[in-house]
Protein backbone atom coordinates (compact mmCIF):
# COMPACT_ATOMS: atom_id res chain seq x y z
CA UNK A 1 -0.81 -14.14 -40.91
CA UNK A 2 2.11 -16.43 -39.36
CA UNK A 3 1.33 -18.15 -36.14
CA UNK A 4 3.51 -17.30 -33.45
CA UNK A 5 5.02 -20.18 -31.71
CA UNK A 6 5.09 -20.61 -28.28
CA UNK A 7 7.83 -18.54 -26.91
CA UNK A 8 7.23 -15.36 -29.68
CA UNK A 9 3.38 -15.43 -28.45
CA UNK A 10 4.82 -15.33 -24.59
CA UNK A 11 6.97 -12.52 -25.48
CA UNK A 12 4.32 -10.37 -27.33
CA UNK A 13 1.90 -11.05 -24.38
CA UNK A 14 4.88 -9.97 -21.70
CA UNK A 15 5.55 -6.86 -24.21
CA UNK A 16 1.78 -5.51 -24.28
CA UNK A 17 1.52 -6.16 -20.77
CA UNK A 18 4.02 -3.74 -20.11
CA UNK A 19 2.46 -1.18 -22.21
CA UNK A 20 -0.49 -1.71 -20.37
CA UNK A 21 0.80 -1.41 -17.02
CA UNK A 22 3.03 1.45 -18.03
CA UNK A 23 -0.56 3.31 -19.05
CA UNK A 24 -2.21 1.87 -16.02
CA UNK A 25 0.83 3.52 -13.89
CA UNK A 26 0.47 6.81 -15.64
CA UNK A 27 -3.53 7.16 -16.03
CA UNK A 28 -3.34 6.32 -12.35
CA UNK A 29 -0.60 8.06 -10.64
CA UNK A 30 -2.99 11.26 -9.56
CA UNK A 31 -5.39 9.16 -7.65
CA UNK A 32 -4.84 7.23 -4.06
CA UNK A 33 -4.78 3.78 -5.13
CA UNK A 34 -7.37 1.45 -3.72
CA UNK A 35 -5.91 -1.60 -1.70
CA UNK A 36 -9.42 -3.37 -2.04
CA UNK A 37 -9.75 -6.09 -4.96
CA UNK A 38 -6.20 -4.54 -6.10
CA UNK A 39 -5.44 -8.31 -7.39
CA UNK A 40 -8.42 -8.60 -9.16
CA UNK A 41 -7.57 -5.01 -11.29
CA UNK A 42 -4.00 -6.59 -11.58
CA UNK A 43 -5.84 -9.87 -13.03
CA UNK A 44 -8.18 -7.84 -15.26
CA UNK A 45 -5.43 -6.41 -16.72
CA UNK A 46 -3.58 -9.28 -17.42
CA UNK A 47 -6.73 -10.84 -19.06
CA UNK A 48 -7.01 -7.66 -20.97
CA UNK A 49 -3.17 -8.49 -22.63
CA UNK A 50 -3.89 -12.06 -22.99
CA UNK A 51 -6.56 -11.38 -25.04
CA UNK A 52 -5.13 -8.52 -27.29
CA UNK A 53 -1.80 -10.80 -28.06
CA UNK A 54 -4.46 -13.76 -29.36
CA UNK A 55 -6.40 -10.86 -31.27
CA UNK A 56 -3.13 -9.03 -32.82
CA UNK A 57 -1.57 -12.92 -33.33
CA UNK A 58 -4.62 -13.77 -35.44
CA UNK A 59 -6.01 -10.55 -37.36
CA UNK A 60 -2.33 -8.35 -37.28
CA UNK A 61 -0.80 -5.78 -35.55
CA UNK A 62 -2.80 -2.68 -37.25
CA UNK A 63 -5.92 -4.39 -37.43
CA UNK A 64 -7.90 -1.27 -35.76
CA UNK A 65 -9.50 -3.79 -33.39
CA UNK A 66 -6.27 -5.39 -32.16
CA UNK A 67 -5.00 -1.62 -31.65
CA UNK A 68 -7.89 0.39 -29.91
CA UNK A 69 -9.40 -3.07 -28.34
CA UNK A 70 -7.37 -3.70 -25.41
CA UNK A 71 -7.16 0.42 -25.17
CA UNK A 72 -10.71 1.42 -24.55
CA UNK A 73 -11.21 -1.85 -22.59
CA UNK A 74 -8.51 -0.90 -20.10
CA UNK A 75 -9.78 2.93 -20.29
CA UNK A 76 -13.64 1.28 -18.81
CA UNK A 77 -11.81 -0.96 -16.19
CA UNK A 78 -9.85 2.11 -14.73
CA UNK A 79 -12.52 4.08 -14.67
CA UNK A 80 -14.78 1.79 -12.92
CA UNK A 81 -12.09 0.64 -10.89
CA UNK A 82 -11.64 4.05 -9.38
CA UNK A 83 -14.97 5.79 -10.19
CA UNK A 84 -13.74 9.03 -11.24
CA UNK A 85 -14.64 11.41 -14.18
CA UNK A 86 -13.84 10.27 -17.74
CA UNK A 87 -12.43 13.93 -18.85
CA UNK A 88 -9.31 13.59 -15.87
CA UNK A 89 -9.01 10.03 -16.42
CA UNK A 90 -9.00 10.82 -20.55
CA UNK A 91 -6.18 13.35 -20.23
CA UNK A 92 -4.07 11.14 -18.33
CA UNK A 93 -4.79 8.03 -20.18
CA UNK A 94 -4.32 9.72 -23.70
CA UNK A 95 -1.20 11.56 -22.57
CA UNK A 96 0.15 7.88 -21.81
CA UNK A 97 -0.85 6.06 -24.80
CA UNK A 98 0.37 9.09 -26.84
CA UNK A 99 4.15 8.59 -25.01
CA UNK A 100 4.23 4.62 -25.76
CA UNK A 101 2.95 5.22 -29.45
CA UNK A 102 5.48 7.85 -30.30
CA UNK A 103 8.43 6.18 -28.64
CA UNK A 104 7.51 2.86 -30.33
CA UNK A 105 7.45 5.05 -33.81
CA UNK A 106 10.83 6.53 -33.43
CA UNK A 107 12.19 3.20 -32.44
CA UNK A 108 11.41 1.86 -35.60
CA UNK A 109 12.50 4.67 -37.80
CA UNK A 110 16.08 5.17 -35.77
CA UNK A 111 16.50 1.08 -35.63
CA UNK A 112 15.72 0.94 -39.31
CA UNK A 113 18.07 3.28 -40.38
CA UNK A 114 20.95 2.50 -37.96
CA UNK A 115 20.86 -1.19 -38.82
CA UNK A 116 19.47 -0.83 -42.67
CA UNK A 117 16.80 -2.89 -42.03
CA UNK A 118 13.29 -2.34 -43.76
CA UNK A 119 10.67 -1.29 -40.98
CA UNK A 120 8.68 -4.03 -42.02
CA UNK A 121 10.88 -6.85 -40.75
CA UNK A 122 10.45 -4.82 -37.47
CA UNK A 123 6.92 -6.09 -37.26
CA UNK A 124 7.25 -9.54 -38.38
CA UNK A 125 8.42 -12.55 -35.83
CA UNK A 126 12.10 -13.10 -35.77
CA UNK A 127 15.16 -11.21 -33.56
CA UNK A 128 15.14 -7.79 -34.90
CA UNK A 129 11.64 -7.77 -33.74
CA UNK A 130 13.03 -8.52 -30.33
CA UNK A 131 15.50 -6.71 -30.11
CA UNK A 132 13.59 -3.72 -31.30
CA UNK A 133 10.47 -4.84 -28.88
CA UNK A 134 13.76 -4.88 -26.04
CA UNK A 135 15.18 -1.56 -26.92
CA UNK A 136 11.17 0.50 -27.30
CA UNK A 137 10.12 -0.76 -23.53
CA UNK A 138 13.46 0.25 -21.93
CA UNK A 139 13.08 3.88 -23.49
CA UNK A 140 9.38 4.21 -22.38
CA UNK A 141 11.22 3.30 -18.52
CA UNK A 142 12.72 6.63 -17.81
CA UNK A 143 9.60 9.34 -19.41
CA UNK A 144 6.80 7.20 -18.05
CA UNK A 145 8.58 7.64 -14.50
CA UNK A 146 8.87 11.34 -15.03
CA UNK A 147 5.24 11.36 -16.37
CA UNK A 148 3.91 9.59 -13.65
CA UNK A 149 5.62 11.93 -10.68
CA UNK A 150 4.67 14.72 -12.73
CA UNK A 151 1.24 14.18 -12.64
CA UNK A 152 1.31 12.85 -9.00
CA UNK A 153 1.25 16.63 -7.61
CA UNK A 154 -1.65 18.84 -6.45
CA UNK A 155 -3.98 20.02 -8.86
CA UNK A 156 -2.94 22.84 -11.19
CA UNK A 157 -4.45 25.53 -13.19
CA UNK A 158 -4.88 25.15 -16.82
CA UNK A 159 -4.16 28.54 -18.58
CA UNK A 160 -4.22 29.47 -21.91
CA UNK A 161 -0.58 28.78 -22.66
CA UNK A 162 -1.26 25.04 -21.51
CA UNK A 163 -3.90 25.21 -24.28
CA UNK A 164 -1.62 25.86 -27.10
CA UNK A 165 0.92 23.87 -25.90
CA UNK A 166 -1.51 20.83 -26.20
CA UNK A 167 -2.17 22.19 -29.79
CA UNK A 168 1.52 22.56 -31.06
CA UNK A 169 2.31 19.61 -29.77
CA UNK A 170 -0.51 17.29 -31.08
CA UNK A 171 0.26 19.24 -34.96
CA UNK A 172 4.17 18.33 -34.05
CA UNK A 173 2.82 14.71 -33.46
CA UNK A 174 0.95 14.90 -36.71
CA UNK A 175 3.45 15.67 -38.44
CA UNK A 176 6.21 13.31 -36.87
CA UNK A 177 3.77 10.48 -38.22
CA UNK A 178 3.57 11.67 -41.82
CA UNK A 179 7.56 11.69 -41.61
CA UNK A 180 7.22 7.83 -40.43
CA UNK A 181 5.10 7.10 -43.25
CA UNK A 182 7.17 9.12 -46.04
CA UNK A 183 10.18 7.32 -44.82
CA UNK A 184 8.56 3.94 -44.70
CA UNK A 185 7.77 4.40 -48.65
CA UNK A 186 9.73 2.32 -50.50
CA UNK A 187 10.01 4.60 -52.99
CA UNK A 188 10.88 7.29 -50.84
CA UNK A 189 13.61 5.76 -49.47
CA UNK A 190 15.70 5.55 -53.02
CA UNK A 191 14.72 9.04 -53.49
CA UNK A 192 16.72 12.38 -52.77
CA UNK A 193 14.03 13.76 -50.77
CA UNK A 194 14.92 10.72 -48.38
CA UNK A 195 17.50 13.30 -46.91
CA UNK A 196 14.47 16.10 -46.45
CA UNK A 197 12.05 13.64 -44.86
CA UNK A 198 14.95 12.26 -41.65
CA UNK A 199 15.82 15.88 -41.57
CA UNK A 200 12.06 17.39 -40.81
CA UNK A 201 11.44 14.69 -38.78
CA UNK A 202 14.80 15.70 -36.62
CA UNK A 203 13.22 19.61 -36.35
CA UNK A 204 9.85 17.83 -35.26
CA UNK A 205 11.29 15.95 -32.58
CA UNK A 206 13.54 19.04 -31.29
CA UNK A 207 10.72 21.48 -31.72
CA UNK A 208 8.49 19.16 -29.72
CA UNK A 209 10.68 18.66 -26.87
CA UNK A 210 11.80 22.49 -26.59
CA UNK A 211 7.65 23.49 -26.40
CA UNK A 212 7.08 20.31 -23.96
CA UNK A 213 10.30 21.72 -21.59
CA UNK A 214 8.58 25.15 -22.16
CA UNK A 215 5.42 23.76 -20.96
CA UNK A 216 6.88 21.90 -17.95
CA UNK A 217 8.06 24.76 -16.87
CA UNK A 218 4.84 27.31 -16.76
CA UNK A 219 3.03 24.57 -15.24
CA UNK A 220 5.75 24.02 -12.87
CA UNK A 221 5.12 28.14 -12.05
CA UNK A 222 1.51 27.87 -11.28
CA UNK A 223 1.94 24.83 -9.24
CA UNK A 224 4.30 26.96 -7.03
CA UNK A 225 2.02 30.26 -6.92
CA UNK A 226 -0.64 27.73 -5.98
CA UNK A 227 1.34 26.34 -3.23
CA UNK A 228 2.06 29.57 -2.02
CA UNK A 229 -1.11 31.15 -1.39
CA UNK A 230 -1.96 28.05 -0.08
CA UNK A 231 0.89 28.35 2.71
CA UNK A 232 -0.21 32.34 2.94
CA UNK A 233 -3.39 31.47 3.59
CA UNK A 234 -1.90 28.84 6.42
CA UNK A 235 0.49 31.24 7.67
CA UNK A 236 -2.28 34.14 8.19
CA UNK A 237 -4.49 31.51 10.16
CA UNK A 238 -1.69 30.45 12.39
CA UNK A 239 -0.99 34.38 13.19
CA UNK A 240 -4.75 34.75 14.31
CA UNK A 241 -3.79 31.78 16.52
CA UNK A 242 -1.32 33.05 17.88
CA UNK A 243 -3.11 36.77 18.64
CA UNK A 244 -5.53 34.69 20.45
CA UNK A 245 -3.42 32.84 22.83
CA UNK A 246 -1.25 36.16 23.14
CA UNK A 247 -4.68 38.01 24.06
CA UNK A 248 -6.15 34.75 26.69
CA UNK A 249 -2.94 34.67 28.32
CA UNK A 250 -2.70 38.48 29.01
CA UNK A 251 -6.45 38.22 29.98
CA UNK A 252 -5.32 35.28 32.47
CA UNK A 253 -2.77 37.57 33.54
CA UNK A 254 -4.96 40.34 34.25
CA UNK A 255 -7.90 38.39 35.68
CA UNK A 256 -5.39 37.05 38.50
CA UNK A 257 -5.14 39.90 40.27
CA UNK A 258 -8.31 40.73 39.50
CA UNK A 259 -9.12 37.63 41.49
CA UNK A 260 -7.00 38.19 44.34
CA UNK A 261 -8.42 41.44 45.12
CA UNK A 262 -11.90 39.35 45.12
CA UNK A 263 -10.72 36.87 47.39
CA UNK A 264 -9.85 40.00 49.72
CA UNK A 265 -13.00 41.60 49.25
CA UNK A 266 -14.78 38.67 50.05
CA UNK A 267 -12.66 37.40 52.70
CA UNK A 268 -12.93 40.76 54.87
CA UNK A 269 -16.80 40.64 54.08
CA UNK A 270 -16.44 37.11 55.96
CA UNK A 271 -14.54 38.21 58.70
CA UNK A 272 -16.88 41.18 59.55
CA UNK A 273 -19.52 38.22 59.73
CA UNK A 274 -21.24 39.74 57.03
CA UNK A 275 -22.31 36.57 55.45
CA UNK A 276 -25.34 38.13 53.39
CA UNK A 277 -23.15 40.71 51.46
CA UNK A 278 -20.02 37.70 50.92
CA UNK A 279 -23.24 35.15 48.98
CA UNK A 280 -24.01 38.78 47.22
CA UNK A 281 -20.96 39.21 45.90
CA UNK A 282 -19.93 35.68 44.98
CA UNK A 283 -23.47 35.14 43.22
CA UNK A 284 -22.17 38.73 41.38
CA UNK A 285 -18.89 37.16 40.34
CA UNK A 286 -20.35 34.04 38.92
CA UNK A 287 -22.62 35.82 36.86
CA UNK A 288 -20.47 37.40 35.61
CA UNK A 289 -18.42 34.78 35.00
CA UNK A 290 -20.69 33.19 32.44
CA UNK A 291 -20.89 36.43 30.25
CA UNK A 292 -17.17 37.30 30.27
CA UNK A 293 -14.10 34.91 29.51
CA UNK A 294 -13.57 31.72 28.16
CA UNK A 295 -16.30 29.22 28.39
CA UNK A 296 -14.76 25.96 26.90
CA UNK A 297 -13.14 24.46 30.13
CA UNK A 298 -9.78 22.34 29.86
CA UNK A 299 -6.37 22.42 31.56
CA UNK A 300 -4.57 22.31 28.34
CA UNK A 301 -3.98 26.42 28.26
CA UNK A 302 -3.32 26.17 24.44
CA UNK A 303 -5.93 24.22 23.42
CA UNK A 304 -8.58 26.21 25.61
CA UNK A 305 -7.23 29.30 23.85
CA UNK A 306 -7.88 27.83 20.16
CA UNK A 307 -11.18 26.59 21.02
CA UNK A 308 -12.19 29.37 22.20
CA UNK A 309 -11.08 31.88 19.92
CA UNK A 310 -13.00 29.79 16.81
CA UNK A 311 -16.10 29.50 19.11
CA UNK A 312 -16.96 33.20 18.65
CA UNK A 313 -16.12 32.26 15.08
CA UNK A 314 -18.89 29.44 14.94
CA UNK A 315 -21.31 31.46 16.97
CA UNK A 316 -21.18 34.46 14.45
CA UNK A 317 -21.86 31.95 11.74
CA UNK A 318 -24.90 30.45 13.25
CA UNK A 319 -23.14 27.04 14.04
CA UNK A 320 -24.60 24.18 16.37
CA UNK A 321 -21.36 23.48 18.25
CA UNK A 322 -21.06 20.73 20.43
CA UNK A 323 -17.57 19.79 22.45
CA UNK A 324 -16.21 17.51 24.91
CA UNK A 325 -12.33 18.01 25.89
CA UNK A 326 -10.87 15.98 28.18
CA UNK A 327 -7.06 17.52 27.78
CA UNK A 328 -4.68 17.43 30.14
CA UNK A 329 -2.20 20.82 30.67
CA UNK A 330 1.18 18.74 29.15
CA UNK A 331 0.97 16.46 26.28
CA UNK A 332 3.71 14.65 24.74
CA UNK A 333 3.04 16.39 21.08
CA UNK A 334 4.73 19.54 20.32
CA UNK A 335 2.36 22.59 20.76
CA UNK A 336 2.95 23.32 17.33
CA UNK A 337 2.20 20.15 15.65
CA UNK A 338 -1.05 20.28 18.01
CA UNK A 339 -1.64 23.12 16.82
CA UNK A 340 -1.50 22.18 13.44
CA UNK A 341 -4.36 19.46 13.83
CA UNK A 342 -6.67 21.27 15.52
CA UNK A 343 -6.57 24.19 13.55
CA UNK A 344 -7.10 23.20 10.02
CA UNK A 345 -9.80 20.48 11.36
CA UNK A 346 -11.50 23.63 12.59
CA UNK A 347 -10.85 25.39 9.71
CA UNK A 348 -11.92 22.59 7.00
CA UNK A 349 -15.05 22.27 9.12
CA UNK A 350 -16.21 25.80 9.79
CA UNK A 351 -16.02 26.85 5.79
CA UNK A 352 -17.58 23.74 5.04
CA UNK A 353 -20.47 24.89 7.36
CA UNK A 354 -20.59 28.50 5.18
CA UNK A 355 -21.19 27.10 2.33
CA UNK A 356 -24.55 25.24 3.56
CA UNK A 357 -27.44 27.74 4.40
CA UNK A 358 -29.16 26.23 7.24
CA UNK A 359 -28.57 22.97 9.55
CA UNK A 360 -24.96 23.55 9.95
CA UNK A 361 -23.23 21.80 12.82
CA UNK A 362 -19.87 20.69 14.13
CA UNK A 363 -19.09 18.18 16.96
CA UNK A 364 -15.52 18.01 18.66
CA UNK A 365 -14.16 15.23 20.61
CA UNK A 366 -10.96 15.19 22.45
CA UNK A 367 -9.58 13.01 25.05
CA UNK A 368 -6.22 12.15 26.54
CA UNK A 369 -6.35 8.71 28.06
CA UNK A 370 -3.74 5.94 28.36
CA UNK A 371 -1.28 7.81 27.01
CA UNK A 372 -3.41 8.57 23.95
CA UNK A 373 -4.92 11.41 22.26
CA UNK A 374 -7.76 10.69 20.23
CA UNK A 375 -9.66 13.90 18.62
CA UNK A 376 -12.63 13.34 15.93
CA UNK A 377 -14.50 16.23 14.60
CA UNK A 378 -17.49 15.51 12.80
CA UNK A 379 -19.42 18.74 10.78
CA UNK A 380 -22.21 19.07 8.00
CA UNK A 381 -21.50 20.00 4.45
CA UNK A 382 -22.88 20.65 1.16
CA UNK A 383 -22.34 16.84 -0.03
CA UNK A 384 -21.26 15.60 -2.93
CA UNK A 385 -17.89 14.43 -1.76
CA UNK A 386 -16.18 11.14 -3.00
CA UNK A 387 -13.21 9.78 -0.82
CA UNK A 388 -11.06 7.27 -2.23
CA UNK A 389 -8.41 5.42 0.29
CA UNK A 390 -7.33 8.63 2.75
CA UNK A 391 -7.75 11.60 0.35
CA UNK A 392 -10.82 13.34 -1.21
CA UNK A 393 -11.27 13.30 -4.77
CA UNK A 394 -13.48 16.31 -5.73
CA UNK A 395 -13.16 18.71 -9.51
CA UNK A 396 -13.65 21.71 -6.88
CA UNK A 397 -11.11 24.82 -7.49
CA UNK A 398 -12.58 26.06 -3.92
CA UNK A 399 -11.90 22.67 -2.15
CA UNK A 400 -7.76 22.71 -3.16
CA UNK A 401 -6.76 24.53 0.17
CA UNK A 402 -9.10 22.43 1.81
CA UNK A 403 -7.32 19.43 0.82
CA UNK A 404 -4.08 21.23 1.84
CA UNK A 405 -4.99 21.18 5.22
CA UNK A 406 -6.35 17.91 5.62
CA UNK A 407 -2.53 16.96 3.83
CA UNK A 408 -0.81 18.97 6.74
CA UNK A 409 -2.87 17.18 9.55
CA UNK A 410 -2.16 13.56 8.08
CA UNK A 411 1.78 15.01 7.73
CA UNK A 412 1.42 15.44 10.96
CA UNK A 413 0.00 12.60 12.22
CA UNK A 414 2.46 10.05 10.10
CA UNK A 415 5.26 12.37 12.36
CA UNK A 416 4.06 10.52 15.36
CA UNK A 417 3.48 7.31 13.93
CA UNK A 418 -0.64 7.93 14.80
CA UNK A 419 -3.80 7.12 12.85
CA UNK A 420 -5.73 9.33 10.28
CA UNK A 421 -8.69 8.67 8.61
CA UNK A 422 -11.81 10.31 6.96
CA UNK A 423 -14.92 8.99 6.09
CA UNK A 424 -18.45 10.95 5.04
CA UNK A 425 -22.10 9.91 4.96
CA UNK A 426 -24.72 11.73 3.10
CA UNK A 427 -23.56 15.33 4.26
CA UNK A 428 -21.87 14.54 7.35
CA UNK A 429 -17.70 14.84 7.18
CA UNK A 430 -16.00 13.57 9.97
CA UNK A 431 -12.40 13.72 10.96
CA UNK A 432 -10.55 10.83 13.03
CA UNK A 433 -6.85 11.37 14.75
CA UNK A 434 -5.52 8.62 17.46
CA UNK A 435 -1.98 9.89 18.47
């Protein structure tokens, strides 16, 4: 094996680095990243290319050590970097790799055949290597950014067509390989079936990309029906909402005249001196008063309508609910977007309460002051819930509307420039909002 002098060993290094950051960007891109020890992951994986150039300079380039090395080493970093499950990390991760190999492959069969050269001058030191090196990492530039936004949506659902897709393309990638190696045989190459072996290889690559596109786009389709019963689902709640405040406000409506006719009961009662029978029927009123109506007290009219309408729902469910609001009747947030927070905190909080059997519990706090609103909810849950940066990481089907409506409360919140955040000890979930 040649030694590589200075600059040639700098340029393989800067070359592997890329593919490792490419697969870091990819294996990563479904995940919040994490802004703590961020340079020391960036360092880690710089060590990691150092080290695989010096390996690869000094026992080759297919030594299998020098090849799956750096690869499982940067697979173990990831994963403990972010601390999720090896299966999600592994499809990502392979799904990467698999992209950089195959582009590097048809590099070298399309370079060596456009420019006559034999493939293996590709992998010795000198220009074409370069050039080729050059021409591989700009190509890998344009799928790895698809790739990468691709996977950076919600969570999907993995049918059976997804399955075979996997399958026809992993044979197709099979198969493009033997066509590397058949043309890379010398004696191949001064043979008629030279002709055969570029043309299979051609069908491979088309029939590849046609199933791929195919894929893409029944993925795409259950992304979209998940979306939308998500929104359904959203959409029904709001309805509900908006039944309740239509039902307090014609309540409010009715109870005011209701109220003035007390007044005058109570007021003729008084001047008839009749001061017994006017305590009577005040004592009367406020007894009843604390059976009937709304009990959560707050001069906001739509919040005290929301609150009030989900307490019935938390009392049916056998819910410790404790509240303090402190809201005043006119806020500078749109009733809508306030609307919005509220009711998928509630939401998120009362079915993670139905899914516990016993000790279930929610606290709400909201308060206007200087010009602030800050509300934090804080509610048991089942456990088992991992939160990395400002978004929950969890393998739950169940939990993927939850996350939806945590996503439209932080949407919200960024609209007003305010501050979001989530946190959760042992089984308690809370919920923090300063707008």
């Amino acid at each position: 094996m040649n030694e590589l002098h200075e600059g040639l060993f700098f340029f393989e290094f800067a070359a592997r680095l890329f593919d490792l950051f490419i697969v870091f960007y990819i294996s990563t891109r479904n995940i919040p990243k994490k802004r703590d020890n961020f340079y020391l992951l960036m360092m880690t994986i710089t060590i990691i290319g150092f080290v695989a150039t010096i390996l690869s300079n000094n026992i080759g380039q297919y030594d299998i050590i020098a090849t799956l090395m750096p690869a499982l080493v940067l697979f173990f970093v990831i994963k403990t970097f972010y601390n999720i499950k090896s299966f999600n990390l592994l499809i990502s991760f392979g799904l990467a790799t698999l992209m950089i190999t195959i582009i590097a492959n048809v590099s070298v069969v399309f370079y060596s055949y456009a420019l006559d050269v034999n493939a293996n001058t590709l992998m010795m030191p000198g220009y074409h290597r370069i050039i080729y090196k050059i021409t591989s990492k700009v190509l890998v530039i344009l799928p790895a950014y698809m790739i990468g936004n691709f996977l950076s949506y919600a969570e999907i659902k993995v049918s059976y067509f997804s399955i075979v897709t996997l399958i026809v393309v992993f044979i197709n990638v099979v198969l493009t390989f033997l066509s590397i190696n058949f043309y890379l045989d010398a004696e191949l190459l001064n043979s008629p079936e030279f002709f055969y072996a570029i043309i299979a290889l051609l069908i491979i690559t088309v029939l590849s990309i046609l199933v791929i596109n195919l894929a893409f786009k029944v993925i795409q389709q259950e992304r979209k029906e998940l979306q939308w019963n998500s929104l359904k689902k959203e959409y029904e709640n709001q309805l509900k909402h908006m039944d309740e405040i239509n039902r307090v406000l014609k309540i409010m409506s009715t109870n005011r005249h209701d109220y003035i006719a007390h007044l005058e009961t109570i007021g003729a009662l008084l001047n008839n001196r009749d001061f017994t029978a006017a305590e009577l029927y005040a004592n009367q009123l406020l007894s009843q008063e604390q059976h009937v109506g709304t009990k959560i007290r707050t001069d906001n009219k739509l919040i005290r309508a929301i609150l009030n309408y989900k307490e019935r729902t938390i009392n049916a469910m056998d819910i410790r609910f404790e509240h303090y609001v402190n809201i005043p009747e006119i806020l500078p947030i749109a009733d809508v977007d306030l609307t919005i927070i509220v009711t998928n905190a509630l939401n998120n909080a009362i079915e993670a309460c139905e899914r516990i059997p016993s000790d279930r519990s929610i606290e709400l706090y909201m308060n206007y002051e200087l010009n602030k609103l800050k509300f934090k909810i804080t509610n048991t849950f089942e456990g088992g819930l991992r939160i990395i940066g400002d978004q929950i990481v969890t393998s739950k089907k169940s939990d993927i509307l939850h996350g939806r409506g945590l996503e439209n409360i932080k949407t919200t919140v960024e609209k007003y420039n305010g501050y979001y955040k989530i946190s959760s000890t042992d089984n308690l979930f809370t919920l923090e909002v300063l707008l």
